[in-house]
Protein backbone atom coordinates (compact mmCIF):
# COMPACT_ATOMS: atom_id res chain seq x y z
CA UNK A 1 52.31 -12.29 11.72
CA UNK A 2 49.58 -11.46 9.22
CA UNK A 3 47.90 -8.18 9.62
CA UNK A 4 44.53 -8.01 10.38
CA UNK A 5 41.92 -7.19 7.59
CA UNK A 6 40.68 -3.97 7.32
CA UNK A 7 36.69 -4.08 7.27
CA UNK A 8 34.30 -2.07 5.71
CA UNK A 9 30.79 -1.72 6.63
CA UNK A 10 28.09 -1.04 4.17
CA UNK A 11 24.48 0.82 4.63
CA UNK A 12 21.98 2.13 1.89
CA UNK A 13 21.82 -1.12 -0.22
CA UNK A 14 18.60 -3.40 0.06
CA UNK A 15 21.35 -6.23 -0.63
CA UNK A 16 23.06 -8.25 -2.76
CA UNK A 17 22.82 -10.21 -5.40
CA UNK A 18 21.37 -7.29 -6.94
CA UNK A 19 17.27 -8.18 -8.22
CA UNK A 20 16.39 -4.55 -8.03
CA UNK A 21 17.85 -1.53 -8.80
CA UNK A 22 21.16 0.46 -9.71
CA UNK A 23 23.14 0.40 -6.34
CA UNK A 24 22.33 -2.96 -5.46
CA UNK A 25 24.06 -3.94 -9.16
CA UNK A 26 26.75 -1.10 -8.07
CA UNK A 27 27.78 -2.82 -4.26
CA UNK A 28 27.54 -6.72 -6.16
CA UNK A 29 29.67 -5.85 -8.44
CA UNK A 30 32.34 -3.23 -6.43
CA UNK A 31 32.39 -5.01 -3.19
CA UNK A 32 32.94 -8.52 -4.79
CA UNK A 33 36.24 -7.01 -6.08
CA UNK A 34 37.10 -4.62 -2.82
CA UNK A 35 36.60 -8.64 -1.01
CA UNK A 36 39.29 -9.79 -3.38
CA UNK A 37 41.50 -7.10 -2.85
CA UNK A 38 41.83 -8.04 0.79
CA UNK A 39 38.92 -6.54 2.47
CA UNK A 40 36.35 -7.55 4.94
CA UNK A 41 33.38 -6.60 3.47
CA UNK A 42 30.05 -6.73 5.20
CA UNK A 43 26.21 -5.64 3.63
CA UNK A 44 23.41 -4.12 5.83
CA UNK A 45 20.41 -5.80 4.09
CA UNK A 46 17.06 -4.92 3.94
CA UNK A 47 15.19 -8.69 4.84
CA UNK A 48 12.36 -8.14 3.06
CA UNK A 49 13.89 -8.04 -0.46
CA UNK A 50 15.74 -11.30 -0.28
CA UNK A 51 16.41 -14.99 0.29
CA UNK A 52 16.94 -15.59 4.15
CA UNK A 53 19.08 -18.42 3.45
CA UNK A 54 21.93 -16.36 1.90
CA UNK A 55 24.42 -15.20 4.48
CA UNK A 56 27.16 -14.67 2.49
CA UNK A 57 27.68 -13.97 -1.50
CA UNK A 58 31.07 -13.49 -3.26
CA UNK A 59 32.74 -13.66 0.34
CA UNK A 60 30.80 -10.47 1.28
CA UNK A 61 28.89 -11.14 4.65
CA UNK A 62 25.05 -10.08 4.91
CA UNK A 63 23.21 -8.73 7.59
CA UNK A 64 19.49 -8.95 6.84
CA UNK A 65 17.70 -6.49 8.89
CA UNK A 66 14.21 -7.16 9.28
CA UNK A 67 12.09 -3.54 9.04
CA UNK A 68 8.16 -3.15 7.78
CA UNK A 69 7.46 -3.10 4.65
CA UNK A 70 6.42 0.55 4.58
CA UNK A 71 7.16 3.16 1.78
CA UNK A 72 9.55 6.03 3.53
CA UNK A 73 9.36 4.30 6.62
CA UNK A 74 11.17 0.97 5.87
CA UNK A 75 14.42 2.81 4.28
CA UNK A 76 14.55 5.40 7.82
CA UNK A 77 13.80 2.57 9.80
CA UNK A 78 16.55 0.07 7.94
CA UNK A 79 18.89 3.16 8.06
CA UNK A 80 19.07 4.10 11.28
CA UNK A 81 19.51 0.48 12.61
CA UNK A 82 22.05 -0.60 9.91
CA UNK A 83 23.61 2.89 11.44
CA UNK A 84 23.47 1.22 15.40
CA UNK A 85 25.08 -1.86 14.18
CA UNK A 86 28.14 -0.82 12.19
CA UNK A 87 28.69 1.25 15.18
CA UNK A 88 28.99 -1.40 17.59
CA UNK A 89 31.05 -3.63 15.01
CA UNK A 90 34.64 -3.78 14.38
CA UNK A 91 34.54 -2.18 10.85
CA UNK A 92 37.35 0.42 10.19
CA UNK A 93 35.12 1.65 7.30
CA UNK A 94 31.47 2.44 7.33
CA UNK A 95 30.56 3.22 3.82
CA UNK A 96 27.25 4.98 2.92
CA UNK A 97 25.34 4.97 -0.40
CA UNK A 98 22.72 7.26 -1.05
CA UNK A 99 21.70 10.34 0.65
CA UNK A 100 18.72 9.35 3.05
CA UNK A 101 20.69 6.81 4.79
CA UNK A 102 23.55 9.32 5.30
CA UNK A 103 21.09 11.15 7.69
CA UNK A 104 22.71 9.32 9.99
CA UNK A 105 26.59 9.22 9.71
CA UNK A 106 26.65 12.08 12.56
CA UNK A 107 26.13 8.84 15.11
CA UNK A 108 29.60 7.28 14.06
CA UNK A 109 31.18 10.36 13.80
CA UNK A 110 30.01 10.99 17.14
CA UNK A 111 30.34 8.32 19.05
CA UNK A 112 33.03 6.18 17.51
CA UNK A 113 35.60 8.45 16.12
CA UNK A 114 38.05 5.87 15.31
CA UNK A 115 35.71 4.64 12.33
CA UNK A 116 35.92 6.90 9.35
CA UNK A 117 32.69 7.59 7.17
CA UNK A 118 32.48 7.56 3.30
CA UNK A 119 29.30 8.47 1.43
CA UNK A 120 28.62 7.81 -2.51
CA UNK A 121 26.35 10.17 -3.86
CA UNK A 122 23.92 8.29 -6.77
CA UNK A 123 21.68 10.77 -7.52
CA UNK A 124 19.83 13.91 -6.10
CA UNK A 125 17.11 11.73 -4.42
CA UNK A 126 14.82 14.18 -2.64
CA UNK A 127 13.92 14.99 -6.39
CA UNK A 128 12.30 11.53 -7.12
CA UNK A 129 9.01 11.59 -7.89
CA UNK A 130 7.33 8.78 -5.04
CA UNK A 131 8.67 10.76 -1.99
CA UNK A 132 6.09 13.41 -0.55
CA UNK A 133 6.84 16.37 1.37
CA UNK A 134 8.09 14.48 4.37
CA UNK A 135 10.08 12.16 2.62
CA UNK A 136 12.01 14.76 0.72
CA UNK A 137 12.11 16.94 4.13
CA UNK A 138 14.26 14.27 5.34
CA UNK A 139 16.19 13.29 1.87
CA UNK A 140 17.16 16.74 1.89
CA UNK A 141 18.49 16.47 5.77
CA UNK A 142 20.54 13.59 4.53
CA UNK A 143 22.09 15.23 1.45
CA UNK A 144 23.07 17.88 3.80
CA UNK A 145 24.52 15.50 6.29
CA UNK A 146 26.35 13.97 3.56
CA UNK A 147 27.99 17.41 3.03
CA UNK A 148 29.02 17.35 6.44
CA UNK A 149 30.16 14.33 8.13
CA UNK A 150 31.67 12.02 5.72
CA UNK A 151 35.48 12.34 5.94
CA UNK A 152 35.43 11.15 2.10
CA UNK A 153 32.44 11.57 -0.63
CA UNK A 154 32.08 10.40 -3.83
CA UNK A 155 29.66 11.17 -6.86
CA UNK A 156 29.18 8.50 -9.68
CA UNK A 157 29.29 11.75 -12.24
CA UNK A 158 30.12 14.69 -12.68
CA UNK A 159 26.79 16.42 -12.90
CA UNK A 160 26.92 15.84 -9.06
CA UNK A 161 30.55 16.76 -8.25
CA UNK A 162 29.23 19.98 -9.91
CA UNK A 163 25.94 19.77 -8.02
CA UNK A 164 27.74 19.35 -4.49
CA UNK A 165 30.54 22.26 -5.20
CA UNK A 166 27.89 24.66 -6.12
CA UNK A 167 25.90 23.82 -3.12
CA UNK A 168 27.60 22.71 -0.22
CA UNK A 169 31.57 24.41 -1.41
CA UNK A 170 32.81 20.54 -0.74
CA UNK A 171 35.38 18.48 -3.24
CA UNK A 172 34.26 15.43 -4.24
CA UNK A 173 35.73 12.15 -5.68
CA UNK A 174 34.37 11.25 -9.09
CA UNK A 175 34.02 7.33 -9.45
CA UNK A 176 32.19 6.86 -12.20
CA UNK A 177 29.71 2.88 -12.23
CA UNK A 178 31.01 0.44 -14.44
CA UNK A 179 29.84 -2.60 -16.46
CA UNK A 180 31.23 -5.77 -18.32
CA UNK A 181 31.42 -6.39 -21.52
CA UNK A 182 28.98 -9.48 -21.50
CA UNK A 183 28.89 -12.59 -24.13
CA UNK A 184 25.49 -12.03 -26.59
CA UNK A 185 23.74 -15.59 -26.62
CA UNK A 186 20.66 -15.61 -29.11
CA UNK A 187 17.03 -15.68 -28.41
CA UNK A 188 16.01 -19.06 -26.48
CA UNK A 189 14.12 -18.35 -23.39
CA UNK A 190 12.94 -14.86 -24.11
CA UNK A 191 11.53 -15.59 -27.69
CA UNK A 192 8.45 -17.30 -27.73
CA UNK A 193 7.51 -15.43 -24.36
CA UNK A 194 7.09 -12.42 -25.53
CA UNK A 195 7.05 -12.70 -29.32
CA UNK A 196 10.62 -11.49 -30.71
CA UNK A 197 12.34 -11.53 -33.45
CA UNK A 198 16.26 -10.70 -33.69
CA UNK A 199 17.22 -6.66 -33.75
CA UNK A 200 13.06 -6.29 -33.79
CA UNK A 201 12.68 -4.29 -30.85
CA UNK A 202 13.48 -1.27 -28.92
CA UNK A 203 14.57 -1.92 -25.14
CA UNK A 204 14.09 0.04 -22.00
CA UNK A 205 15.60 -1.53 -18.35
CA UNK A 206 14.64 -0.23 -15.27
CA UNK A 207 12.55 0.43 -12.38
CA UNK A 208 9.25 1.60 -13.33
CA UNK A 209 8.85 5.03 -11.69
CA UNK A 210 8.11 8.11 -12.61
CA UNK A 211 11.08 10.18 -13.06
CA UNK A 212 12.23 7.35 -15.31
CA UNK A 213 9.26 9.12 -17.59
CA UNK A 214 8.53 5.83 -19.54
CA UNK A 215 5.12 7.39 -19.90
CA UNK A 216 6.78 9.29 -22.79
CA UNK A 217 8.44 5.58 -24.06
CA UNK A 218 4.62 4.64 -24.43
CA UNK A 219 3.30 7.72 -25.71
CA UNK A 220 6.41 8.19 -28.62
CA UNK A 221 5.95 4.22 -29.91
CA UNK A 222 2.41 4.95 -29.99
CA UNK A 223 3.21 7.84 -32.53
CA UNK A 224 5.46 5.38 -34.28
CA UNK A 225 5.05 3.53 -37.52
CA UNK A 226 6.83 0.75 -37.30
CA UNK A 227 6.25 -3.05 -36.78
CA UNK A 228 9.30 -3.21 -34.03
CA UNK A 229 8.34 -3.35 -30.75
CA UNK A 230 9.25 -1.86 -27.48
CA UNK A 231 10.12 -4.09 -24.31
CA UNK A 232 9.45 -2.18 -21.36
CA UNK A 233 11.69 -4.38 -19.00
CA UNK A 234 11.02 -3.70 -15.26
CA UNK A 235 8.61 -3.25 -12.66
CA UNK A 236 7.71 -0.96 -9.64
CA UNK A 237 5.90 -1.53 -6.18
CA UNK A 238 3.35 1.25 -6.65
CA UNK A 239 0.59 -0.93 -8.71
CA UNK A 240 -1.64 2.56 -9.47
CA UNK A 241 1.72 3.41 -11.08
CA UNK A 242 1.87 0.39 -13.40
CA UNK A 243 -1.98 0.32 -13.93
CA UNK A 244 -1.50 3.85 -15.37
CA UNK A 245 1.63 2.56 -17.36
CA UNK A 246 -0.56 -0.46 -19.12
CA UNK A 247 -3.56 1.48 -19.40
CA UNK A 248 -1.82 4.29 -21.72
CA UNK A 249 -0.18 1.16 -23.85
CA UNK A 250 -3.53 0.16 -23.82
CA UNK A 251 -4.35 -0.62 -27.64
CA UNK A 252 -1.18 -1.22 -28.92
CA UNK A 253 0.21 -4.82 -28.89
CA UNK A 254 3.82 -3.62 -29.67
CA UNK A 255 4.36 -2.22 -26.40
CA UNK A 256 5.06 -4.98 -23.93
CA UNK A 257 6.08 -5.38 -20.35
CA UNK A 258 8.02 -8.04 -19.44
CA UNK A 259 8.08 -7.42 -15.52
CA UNK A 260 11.93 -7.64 -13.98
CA UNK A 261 14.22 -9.86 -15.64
CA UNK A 262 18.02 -11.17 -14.54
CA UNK A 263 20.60 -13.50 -15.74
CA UNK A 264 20.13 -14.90 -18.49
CA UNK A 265 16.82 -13.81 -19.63
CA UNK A 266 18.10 -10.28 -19.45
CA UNK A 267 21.23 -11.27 -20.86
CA UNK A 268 19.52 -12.64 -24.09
CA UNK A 269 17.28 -9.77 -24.54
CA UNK A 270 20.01 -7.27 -24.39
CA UNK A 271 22.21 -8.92 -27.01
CA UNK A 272 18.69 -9.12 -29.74
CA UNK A 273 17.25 -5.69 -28.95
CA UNK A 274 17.38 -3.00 -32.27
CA UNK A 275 18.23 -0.47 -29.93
CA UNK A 276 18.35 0.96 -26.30
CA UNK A 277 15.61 3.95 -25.52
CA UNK A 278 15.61 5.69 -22.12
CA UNK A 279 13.70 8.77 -21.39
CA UNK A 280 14.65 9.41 -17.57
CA UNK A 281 14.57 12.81 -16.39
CA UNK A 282 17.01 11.97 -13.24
CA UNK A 283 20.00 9.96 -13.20
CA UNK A 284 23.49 9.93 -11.32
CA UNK A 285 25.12 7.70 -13.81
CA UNK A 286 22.95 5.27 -15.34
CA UNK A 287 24.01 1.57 -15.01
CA UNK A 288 21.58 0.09 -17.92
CA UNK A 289 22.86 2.51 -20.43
CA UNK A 290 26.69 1.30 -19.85
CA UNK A 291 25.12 -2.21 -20.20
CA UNK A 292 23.32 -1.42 -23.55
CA UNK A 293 26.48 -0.01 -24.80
CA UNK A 294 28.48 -3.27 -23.28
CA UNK A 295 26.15 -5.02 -25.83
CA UNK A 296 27.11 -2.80 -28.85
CA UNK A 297 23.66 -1.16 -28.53
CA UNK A 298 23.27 2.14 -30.31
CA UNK A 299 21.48 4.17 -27.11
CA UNK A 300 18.72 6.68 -27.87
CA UNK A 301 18.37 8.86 -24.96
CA UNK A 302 16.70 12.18 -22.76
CA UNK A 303 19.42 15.09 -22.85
CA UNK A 304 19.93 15.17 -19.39
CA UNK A 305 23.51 15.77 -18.10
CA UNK A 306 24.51 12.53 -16.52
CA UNK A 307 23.54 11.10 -20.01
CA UNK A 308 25.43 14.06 -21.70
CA UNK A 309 27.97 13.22 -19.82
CA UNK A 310 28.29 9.38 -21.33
CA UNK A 311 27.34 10.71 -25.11
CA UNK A 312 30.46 12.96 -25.02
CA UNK A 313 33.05 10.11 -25.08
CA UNK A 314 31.53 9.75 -28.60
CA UNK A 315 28.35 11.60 -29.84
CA UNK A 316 28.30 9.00 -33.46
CA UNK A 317 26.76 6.19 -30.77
CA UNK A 318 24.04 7.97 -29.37
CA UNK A 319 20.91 10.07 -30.31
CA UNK A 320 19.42 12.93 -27.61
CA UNK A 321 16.34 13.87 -27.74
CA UNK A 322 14.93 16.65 -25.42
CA UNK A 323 13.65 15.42 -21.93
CA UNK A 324 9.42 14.65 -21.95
CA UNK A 325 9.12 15.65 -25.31
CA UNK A 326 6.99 13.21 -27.06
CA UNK A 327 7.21 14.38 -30.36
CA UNK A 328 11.23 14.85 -30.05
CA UNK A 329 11.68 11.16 -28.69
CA UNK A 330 9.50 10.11 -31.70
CA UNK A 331 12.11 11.80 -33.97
CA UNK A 332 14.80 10.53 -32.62
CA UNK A 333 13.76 6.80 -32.57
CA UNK A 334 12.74 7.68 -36.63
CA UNK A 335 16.32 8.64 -36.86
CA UNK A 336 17.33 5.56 -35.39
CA UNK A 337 14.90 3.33 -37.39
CA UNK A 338 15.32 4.77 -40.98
CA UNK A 339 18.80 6.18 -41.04
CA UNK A 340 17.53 9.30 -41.34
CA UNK A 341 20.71 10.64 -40.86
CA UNK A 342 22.92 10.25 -43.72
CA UNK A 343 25.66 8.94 -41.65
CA UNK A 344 23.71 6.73 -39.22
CA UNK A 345 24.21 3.60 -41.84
CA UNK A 346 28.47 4.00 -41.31
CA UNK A 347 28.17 4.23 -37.36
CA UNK A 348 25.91 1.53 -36.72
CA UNK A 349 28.17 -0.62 -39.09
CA UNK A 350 31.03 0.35 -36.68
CA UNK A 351 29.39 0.37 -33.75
CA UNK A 352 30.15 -2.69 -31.77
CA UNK A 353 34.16 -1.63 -31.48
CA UNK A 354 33.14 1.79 -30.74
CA UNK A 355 31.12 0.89 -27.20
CA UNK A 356 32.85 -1.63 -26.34
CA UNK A 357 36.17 0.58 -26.46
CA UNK A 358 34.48 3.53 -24.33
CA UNK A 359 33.44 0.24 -21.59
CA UNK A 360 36.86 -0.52 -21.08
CA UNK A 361 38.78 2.48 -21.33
CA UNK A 362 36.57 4.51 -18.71
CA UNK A 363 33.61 2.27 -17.62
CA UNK A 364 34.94 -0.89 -15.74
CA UNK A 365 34.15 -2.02 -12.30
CA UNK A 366 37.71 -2.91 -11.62
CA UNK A 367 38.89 1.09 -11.97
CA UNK A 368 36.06 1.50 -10.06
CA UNK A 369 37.29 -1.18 -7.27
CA UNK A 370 40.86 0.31 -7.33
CA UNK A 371 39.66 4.34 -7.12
CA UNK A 372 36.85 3.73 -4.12
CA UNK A 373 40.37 1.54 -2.54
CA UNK A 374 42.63 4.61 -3.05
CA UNK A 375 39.98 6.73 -0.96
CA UNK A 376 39.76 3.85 1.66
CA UNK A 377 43.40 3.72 2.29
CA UNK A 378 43.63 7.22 2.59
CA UNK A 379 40.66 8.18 4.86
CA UNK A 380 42.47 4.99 7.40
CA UNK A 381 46.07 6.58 7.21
């Protein structure tokens, strides 16, 4: 007789396929490998932020949950029900990313103590910049929580196993996010919309908000003489936000925003960029700097530990400039631009081996898949 799946319930995501941000790309791409490993594998979804007409992707089963569309309120709202719900299903598993929605894994520890509770720490989140005091009043109550009730936690890097031992005394499980290592295709689709030319351009991907601190993207290429340009790919929901974003880039037709961009659009601007430039102040492990690197990009980046953490596999592929210093990120993109540095020539020569080996030996989604399965199978023994 064939033994009965073991299923796994997931909350914090807005869903899957991933059109938005770094966990939604993180559960697509895990939980489409944990479903072919034999698991039952089912998504609390946030309706708003996709199709109603997919139910089910990769074999993974979606629950859309419809809340308002409210800044704070929609993820509490969304979390507590996706909470009520896994409850009262038949998952063995219910797996929490991110440390609001983890507010609320004292309700299954409570009241269904058969059900074990895993939490994946991304990222401190009370420290993003959009929340006020409430919302980080009640990020914090979830990071705490997530200290607590969890009978398994894992951190994407080691800045936050660090972060949680010195805080909260707690081991954690360091599963680092992964990528693939992705086929270039030339410039088609992207070209003539938005004026590029092959290895002509710097590239930033991600959401547009500001501890991602693309204001000092704008104000560094502004400083910058140069005829490349700098693709600001992303978006945000705050429009005051963006407003502020254009109006400082204001003048200067190198700078462009493309808005969000998927498949293959994003695909083909990856594989023709000159170079990848992030200046985030806050990361857990940043997804669109292991995809830069999956595209042999050199990566010019802030010198904050989670990226610290990626430049020490090796230092030749990457250039660190000091966080929200203008004048430092200018520097380093010179660097970049006029091999400055008398070895920069050699390593960008050798580059494409050199990332592509650091994907595969430590970056891949399927030792990802098999680690978060090891913690699974022991937190059900």
């Amino acid at each position: 007789m064939e033994s009965r799946k073991k299923k796994i319930a997931v909350i914090g995501t807005r869903g899957i396929p991933a059109t938005y941000g770094g966990i939604e790309k993180h559960c697509e791409k895990l939980y489409s490998l944990i479903f072919k490993s034999g698991y039952d594998v089912t998504i609390y979804a946030r309706k708003f932020y996709f199709n109603e007409d997919i139910k089910e992707f990769n074999g993974i089963k979606l629950v859309k949950i419809h809340v308002p569309n409210i800044q704070g309120a929609e993820a509490f709202i969304y979390s507590f029900i996706a909470t009520i719900l896994a409850v009262f299903s038949n998952a063995d598993i219910i797996h929490f990313h991110a440390q609001g929605p983890t507010l609320f894994s004292w309700i299954p520890r409570l009241f269904t103590p058969n059900k074990k509770v895993v939490f994946t720490c991304h990222g401190i989140d009370w420290q993003r910049g959009k929340w006020g005091l409430i919302g980080k009043t009640v990020i914090k109550l979830g990071e705490k929580a997530s200290a607590i009730f969890p009978h398994s936690v894992i951190t994407v890097s080691q800045s936050l196993a660090d972060y949680y031992k010195k805080k909260y005394n707690i081991n954690t499980v360091k599963i680092v996010n992964g990528t693939d290592i992705p086929d270039k295709t030339p410039l088609k689709t992207v070209k003539d919309k938005f004026g590029l030319k092959e290895k002509e351009y710097f590239i930033f991907v991600g959401r547009l908000v500001p501890e991602k601190d693309t204001e000092t993207l704008i104000k560094a290429m502004k400083k910058l003489k140069t005829d490349k340009k700098l693709l600001i790919v992303g978006d945000t929901e705050d429009i005051n936000y963006f407003n502020y974003l254009k109006n400082m880039a204001n003048g200067d037709n190198r700078i462009i925003f493309t808005g969000y961009c998927f498949g293959k659009d994003l695909n083909e601007l990856y594989s023709n960029a000159f170079a990848y430039v992030t200046a985030s102040k806050l990361e857990g492990l940043p997804i669109t700097v292991l995809e830069a690197m999956s595209y042999s990009l050199p990566v010019i980046m802030s010198n904050i530990e989670p990226h610290n953490e990626i430049k020490n596999y090796n230092e030749n592929n990457f250039i660190s400039f000091e966080t929200s210093n203008v004048g430092d990120c200018k520097t380093a993109m010179e660097k970049m631009l006029f091999n400055v540095d008398i070895n920069m020539k050699k390593i960008l020569e050798n580059i494409a081996d050199s990332q592509k080996k650091i994907i595969r030996e430590h970056f891949s989604w399927e030792k990802a898949a098999e680690e978060t399965l090891k913690i699974y199978e022991e937190v059900i023994k």
